[in-house]
N, C-alpha and C. Protein backbone atom coordinates (compact mmCIF):
# COMPACT_ATOMS: atom_id res chain seq x y z
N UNK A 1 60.47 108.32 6.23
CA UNK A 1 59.62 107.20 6.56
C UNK A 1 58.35 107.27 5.73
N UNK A 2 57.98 106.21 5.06
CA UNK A 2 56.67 106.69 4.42
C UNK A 2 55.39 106.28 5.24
N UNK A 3 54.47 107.35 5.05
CA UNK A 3 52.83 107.39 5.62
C UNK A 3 52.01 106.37 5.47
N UNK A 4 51.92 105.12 5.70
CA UNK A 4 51.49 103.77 5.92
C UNK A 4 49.53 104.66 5.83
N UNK A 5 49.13 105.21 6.15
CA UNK A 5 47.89 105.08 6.04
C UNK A 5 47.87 105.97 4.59
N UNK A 6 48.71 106.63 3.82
CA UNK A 6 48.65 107.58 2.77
C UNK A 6 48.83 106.33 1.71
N UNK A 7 49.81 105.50 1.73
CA UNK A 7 49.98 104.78 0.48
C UNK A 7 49.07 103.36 0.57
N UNK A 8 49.21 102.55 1.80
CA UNK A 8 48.33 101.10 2.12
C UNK A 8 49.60 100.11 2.09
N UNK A 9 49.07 98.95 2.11
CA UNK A 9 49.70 98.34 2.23
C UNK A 9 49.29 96.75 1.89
N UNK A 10 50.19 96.83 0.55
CA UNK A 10 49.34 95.31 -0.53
C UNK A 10 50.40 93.66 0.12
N UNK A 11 49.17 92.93 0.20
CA UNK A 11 50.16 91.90 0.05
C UNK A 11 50.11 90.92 -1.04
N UNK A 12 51.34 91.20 -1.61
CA UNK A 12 51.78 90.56 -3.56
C UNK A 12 51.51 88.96 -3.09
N UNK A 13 51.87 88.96 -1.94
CA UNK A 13 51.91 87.02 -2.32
C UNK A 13 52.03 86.49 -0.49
N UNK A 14 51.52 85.58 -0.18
CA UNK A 14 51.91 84.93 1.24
C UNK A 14 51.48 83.66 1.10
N UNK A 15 52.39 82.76 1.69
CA UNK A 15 51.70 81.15 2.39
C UNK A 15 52.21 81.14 3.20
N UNK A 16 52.58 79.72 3.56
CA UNK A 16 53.04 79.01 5.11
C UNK A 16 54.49 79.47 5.29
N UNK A 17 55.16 79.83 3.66
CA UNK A 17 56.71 79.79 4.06
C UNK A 17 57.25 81.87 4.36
N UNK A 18 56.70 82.36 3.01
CA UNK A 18 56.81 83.76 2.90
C UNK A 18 55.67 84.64 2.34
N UNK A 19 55.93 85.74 3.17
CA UNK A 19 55.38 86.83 2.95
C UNK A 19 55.52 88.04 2.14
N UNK A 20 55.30 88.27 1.46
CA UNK A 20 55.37 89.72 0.55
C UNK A 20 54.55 90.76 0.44
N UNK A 21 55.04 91.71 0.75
CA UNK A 21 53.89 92.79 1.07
C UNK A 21 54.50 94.44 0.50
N UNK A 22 53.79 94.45 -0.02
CA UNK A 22 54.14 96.07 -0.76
C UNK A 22 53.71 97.43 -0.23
N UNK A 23 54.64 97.93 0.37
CA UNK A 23 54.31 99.71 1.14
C UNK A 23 54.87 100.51 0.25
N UNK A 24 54.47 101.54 -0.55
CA UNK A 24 54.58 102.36 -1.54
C UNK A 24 55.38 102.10 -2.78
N UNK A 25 56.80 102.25 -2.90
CA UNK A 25 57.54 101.62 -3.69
C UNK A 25 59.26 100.72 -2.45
N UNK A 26 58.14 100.31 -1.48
CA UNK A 26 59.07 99.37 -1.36
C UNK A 26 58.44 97.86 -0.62
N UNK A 27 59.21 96.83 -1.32
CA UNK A 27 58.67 95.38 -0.87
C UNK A 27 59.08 95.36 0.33
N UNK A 28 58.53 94.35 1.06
CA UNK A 28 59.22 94.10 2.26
C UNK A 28 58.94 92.20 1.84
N UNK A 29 59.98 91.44 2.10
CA UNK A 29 59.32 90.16 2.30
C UNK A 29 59.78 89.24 3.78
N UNK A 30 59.18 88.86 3.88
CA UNK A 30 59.30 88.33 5.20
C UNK A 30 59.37 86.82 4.79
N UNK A 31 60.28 86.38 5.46
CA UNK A 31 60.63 84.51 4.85
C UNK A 31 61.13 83.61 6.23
N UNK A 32 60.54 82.58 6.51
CA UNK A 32 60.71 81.94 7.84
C UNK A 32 62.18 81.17 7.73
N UNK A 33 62.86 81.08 6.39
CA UNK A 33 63.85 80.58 6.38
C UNK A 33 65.19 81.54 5.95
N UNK A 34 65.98 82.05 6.69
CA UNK A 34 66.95 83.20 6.26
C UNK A 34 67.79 82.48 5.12
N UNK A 35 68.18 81.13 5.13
CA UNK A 35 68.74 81.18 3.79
C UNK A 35 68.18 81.67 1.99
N UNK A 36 66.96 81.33 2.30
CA UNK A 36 65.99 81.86 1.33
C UNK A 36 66.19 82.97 0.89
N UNK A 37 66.34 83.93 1.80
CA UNK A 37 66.85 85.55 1.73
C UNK A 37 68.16 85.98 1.18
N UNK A 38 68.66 84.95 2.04
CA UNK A 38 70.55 84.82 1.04
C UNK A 38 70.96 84.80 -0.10
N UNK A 39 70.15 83.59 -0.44
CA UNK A 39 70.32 82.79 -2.15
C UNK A 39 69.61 83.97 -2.63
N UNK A 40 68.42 84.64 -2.07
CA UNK A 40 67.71 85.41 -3.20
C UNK A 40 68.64 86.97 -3.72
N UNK A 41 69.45 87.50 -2.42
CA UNK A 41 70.41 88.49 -2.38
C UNK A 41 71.64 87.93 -3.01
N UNK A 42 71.97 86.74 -3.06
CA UNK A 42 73.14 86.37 -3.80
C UNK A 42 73.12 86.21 -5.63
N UNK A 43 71.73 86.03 -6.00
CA UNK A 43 71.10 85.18 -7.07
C UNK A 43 71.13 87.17 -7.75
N UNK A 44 70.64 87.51 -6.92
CA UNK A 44 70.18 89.72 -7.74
C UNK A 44 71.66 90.06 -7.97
N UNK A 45 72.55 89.87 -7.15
CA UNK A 45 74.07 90.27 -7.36
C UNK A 45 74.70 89.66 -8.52
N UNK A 46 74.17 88.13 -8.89
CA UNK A 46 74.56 87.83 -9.88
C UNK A 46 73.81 87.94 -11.27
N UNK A 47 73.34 88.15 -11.42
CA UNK A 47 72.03 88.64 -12.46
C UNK A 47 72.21 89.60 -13.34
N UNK A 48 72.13 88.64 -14.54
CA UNK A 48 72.96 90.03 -15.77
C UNK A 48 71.98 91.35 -16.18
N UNK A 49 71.10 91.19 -15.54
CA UNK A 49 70.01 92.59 -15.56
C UNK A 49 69.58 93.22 -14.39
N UNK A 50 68.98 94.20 -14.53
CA UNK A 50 68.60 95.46 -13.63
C UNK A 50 67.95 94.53 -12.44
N UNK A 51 67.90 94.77 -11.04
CA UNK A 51 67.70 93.88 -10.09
C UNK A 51 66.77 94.85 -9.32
N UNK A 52 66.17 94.81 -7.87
CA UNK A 52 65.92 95.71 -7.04
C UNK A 52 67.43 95.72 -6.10
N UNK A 53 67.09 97.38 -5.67
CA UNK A 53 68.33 97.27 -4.78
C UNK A 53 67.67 97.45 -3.05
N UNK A 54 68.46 96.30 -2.72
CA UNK A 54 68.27 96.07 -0.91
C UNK A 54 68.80 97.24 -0.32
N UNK A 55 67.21 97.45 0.17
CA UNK A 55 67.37 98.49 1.05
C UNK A 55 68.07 97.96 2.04
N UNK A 56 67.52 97.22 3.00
CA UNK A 56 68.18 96.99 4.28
C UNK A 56 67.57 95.15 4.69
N UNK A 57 68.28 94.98 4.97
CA UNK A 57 68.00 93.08 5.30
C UNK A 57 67.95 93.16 7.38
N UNK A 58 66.78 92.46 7.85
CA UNK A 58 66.84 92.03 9.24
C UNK A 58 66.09 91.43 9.71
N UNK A 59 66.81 90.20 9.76
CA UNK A 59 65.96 89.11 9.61
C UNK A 59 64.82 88.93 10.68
N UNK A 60 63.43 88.38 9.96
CA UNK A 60 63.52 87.59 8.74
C UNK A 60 63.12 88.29 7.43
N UNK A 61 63.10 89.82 7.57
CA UNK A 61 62.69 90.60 6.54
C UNK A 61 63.92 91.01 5.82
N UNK A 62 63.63 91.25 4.44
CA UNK A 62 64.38 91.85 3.43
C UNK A 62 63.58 92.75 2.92
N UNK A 63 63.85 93.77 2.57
CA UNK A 63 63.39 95.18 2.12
C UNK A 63 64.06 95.74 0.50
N UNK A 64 63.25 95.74 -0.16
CA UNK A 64 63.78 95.83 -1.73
C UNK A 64 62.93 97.03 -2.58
N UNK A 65 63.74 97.87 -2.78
CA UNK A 65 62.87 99.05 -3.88
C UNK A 65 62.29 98.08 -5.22
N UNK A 66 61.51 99.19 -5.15
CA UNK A 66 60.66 98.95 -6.84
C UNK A 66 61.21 99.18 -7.84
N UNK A 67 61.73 98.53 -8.87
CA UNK A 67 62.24 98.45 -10.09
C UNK A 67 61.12 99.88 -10.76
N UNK A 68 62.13 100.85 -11.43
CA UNK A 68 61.70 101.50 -12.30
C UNK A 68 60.90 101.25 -13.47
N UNK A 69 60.10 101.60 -14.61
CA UNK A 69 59.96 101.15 -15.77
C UNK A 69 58.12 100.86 -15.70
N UNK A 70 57.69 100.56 -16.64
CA UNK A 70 56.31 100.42 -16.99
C UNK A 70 56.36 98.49 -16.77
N UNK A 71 55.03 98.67 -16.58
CA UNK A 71 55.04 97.02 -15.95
C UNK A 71 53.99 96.55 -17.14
N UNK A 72 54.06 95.45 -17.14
CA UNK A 72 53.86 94.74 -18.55
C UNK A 72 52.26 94.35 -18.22
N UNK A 73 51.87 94.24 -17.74
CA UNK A 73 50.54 94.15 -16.93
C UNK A 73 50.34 93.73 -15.50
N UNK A 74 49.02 93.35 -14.92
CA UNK A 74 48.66 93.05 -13.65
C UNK A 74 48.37 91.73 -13.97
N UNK A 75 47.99 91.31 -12.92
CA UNK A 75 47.70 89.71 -12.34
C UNK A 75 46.27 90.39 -12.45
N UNK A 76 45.33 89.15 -13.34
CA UNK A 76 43.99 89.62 -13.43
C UNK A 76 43.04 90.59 -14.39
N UNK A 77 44.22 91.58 -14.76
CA UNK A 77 43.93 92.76 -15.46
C UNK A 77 44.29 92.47 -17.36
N UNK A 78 43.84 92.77 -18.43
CA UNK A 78 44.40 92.50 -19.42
C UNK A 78 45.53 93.57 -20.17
N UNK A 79 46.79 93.01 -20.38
CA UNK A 79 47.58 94.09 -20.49
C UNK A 79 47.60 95.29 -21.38
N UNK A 80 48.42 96.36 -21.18
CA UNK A 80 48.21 97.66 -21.80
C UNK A 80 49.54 97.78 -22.87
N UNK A 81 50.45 96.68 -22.45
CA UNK A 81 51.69 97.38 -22.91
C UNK A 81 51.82 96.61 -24.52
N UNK A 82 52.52 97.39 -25.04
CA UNK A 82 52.82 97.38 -26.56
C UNK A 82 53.64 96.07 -27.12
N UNK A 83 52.98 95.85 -28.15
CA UNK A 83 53.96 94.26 -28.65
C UNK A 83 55.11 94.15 -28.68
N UNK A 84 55.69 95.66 -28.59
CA UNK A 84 57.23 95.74 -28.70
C UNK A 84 57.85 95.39 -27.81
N UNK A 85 57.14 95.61 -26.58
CA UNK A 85 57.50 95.45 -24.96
C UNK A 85 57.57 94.13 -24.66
N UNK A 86 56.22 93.18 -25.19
CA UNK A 86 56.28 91.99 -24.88
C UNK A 86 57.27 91.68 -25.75
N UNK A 87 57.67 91.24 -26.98
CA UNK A 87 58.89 91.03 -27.36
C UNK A 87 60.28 91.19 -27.22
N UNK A 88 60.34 92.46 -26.26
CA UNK A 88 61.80 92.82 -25.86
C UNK A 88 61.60 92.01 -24.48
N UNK A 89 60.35 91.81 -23.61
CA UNK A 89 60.93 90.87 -22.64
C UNK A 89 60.66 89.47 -22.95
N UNK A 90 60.36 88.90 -23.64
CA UNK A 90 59.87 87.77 -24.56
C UNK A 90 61.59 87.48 -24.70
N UNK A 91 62.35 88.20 -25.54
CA UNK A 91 63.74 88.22 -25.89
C UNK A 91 64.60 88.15 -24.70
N UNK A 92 64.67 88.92 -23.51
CA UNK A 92 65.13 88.68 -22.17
C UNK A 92 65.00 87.42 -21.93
N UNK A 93 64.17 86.94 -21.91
CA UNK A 93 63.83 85.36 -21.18
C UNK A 93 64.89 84.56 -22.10
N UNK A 94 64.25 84.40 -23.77
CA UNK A 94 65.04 83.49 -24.34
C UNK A 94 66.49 83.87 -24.24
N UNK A 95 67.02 84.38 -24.10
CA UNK A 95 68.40 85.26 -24.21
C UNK A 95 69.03 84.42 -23.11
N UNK A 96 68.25 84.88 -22.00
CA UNK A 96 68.84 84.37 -20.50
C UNK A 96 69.10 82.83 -20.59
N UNK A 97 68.26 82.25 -20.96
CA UNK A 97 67.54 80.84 -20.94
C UNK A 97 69.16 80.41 -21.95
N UNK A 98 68.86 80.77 -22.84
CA UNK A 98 70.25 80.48 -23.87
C UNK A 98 71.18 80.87 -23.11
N UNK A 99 71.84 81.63 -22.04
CA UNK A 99 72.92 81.75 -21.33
C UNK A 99 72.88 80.75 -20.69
N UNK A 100 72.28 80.28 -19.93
CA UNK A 100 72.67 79.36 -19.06
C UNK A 100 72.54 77.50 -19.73
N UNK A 101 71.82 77.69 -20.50
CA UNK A 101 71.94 76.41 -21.81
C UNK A 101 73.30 76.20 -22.33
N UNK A 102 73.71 77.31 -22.75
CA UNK A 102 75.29 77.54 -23.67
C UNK A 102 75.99 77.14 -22.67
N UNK A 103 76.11 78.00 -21.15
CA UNK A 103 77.09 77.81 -20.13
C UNK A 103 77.24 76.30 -19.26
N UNK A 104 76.28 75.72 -19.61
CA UNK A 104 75.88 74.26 -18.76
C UNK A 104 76.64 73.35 -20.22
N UNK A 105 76.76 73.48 -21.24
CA UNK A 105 76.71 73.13 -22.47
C UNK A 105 78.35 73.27 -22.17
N UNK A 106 79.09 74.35 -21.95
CA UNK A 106 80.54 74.69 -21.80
C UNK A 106 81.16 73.87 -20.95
N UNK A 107 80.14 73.59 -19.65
CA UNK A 107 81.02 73.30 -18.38
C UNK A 107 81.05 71.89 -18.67
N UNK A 108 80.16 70.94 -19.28
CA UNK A 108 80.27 69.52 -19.34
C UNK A 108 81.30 69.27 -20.85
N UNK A 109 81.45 69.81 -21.32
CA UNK A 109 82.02 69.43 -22.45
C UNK A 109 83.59 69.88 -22.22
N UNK A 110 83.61 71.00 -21.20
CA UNK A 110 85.24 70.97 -20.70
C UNK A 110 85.55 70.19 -19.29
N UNK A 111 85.01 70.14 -18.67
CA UNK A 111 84.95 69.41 -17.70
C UNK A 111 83.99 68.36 -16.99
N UNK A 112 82.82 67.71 -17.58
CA UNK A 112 82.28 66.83 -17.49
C UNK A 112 83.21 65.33 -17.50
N UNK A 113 81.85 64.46 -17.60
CA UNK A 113 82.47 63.35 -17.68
C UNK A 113 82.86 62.84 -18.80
N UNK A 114 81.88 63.26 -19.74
CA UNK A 114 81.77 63.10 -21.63
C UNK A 114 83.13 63.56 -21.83
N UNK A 115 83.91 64.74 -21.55
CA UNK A 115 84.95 65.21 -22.12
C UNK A 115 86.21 64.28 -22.00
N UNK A 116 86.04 63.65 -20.52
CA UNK A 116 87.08 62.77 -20.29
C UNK A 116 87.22 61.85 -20.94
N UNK A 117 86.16 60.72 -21.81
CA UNK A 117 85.87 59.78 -22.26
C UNK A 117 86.10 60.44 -23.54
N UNK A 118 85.65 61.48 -24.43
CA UNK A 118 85.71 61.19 -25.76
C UNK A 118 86.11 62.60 -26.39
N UNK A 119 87.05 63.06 -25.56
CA UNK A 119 87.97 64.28 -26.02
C UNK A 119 88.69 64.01 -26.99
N UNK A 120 89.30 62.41 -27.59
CA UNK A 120 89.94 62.30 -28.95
C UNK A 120 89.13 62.35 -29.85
N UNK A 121 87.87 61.69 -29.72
CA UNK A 121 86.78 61.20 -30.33
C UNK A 121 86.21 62.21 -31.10
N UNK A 122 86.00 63.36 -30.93
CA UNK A 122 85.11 64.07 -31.39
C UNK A 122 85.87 65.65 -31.68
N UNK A 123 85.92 65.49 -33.11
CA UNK A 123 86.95 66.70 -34.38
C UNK A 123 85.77 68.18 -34.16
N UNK A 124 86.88 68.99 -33.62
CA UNK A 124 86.52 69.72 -33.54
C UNK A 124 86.12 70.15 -32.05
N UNK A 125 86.13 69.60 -30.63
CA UNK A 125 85.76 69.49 -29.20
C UNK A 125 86.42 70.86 -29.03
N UNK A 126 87.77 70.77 -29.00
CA UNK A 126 88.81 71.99 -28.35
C UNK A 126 88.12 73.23 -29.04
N UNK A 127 87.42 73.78 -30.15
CA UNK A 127 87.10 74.61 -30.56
C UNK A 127 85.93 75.39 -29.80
N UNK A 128 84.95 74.47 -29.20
CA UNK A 128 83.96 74.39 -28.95
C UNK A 128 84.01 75.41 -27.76
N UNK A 129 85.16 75.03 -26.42
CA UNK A 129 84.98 76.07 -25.32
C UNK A 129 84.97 77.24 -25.77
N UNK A 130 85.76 78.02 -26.52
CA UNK A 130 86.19 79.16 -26.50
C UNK A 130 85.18 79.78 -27.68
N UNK A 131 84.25 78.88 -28.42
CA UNK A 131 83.13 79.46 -29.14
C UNK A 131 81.96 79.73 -28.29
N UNK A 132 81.87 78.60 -27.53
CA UNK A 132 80.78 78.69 -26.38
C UNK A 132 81.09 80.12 -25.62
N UNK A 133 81.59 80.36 -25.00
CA UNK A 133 82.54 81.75 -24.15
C UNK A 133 81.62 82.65 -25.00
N UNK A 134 82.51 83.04 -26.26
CA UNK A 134 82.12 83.96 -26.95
C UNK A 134 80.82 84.11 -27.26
N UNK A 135 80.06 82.98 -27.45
CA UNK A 135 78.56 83.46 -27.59
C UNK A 135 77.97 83.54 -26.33
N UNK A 136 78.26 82.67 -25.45
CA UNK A 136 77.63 82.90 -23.82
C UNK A 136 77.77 84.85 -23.70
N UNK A 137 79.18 85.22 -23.78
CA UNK A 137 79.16 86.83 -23.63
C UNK A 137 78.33 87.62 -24.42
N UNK A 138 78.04 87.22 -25.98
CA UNK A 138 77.30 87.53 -26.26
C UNK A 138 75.76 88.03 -26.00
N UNK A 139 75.03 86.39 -25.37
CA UNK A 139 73.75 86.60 -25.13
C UNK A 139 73.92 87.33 -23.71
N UNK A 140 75.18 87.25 -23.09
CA UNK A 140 74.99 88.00 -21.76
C UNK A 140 75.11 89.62 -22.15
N UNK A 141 75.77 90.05 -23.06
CA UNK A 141 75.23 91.74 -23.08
C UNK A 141 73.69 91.74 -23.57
N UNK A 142 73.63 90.78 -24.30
CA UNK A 142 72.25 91.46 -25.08
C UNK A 142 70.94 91.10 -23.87
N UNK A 143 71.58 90.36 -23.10
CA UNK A 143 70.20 89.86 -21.92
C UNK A 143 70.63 91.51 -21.11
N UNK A 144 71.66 91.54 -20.63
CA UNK A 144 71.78 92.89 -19.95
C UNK A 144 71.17 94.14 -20.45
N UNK A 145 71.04 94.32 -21.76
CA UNK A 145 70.47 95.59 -22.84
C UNK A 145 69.13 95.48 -22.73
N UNK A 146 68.72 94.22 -22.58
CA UNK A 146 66.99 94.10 -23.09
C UNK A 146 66.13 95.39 -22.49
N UNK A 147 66.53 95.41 -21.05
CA UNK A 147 65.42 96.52 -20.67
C UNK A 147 65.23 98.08 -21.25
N UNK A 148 66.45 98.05 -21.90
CA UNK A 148 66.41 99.26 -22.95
C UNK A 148 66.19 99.06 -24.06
N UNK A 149 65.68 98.01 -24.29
CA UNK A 149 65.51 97.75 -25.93
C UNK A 149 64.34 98.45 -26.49
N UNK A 150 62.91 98.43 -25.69
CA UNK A 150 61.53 98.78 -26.26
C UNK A 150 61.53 100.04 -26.83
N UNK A 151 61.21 99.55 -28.09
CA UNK A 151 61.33 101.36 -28.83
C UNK A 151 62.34 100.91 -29.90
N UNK A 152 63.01 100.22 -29.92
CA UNK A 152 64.25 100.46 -30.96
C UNK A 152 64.05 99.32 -32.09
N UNK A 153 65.27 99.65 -33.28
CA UNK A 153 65.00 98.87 -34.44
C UNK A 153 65.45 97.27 -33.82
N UNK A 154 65.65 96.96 -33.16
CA UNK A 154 66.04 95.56 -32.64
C UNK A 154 64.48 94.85 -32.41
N UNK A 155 63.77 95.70 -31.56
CA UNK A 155 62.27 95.22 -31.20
C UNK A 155 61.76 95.50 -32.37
N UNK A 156 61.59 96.60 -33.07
CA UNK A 156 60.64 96.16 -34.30
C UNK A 156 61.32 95.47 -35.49
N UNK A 157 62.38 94.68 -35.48
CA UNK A 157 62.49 93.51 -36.19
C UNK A 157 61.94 92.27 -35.65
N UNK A 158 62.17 92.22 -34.31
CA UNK A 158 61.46 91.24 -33.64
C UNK A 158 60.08 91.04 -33.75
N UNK A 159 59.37 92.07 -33.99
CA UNK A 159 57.77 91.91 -34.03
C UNK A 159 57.94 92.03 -35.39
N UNK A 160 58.56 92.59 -36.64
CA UNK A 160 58.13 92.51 -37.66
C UNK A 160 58.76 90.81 -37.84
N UNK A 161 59.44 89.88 -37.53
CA UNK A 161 59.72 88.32 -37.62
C UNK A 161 58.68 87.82 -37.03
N UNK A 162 57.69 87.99 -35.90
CA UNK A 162 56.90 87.20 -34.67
C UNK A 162 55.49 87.91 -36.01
N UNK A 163 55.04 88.86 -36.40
CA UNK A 163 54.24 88.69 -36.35
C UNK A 163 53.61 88.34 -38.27
């Protein structure tokens, strides 16, 4: 059990709907709506990167460890961490962002409405799913890798292109 008067006890964020509050290295959030809690436990399970892992859920609290790793800065504070860092999570975002662009991009063009209408129309369509696939998997390992990226020749190409 941890010593509540040894560590304190922060609260990251609260309004009218939820609460978040930090006891040593573990969150607790408190949310007046349990589906909220669901989608958010369903949304970490699906998530092509490192997540917190649920300690224990009862409602209306969910309980989540602290992600390992150096934190990119504070709210308020000006950051400490290295350009490499911001660029390898700079790269996470766009990576992700392009997964789900590519995959929204897949699902209407095989099964939308456009596909139904102008699947003769347009040379080259049938090629398209199974290129999409392949690069969607793509940006999905490299979104999964990012948090190990800082430090390596991948990030300092990235900052030697950005800067």
């Amino acid at each position: 059990m941890v010593d509540v008067d040894k560590v304190g006890v922060e609260v990251v964020v609260a309004h009218n709907e939820r609460a978040t509050l930090r006891v040593g290295d573990v969150f607790l959030k408190v949310d007046a709506d349990q589906t909220h809690i669901d989608v958010e436990v369903e949304a970490m399970a699906l998530a092509p990167i490192p997540t917190p892992e649920v300690l224990w859920r009862k409602p209306p609290v969910l309980a989540l460890a602290a992600l390992s790793g150096t934190a990119l800065g504070h709210l308020g504070e000006p950051s400490t961490a290295s350009s490499g860092a911001w660029a390898a999570a700079g790269a996470a975002v766009l990576l992700a962002l392009g997964f789900v662009g590519l995959m929204h991009c897949l699902i209407e063009t095989t099964v939308g409405s456009a596909h139904r209408r102008a699947v003769g129309s347009i040379p080259g369509l049938r090629a398209l799913g199974p290129l999409t696939a392949i690069a969607a998997a793509a940006l999905l390992a490299l979104a999964a890798a990012a948090p190990w990226l800082p430090g390596t020749a991948v990030v300092a190409a990235l900052v030697k292109g950005i800067t």
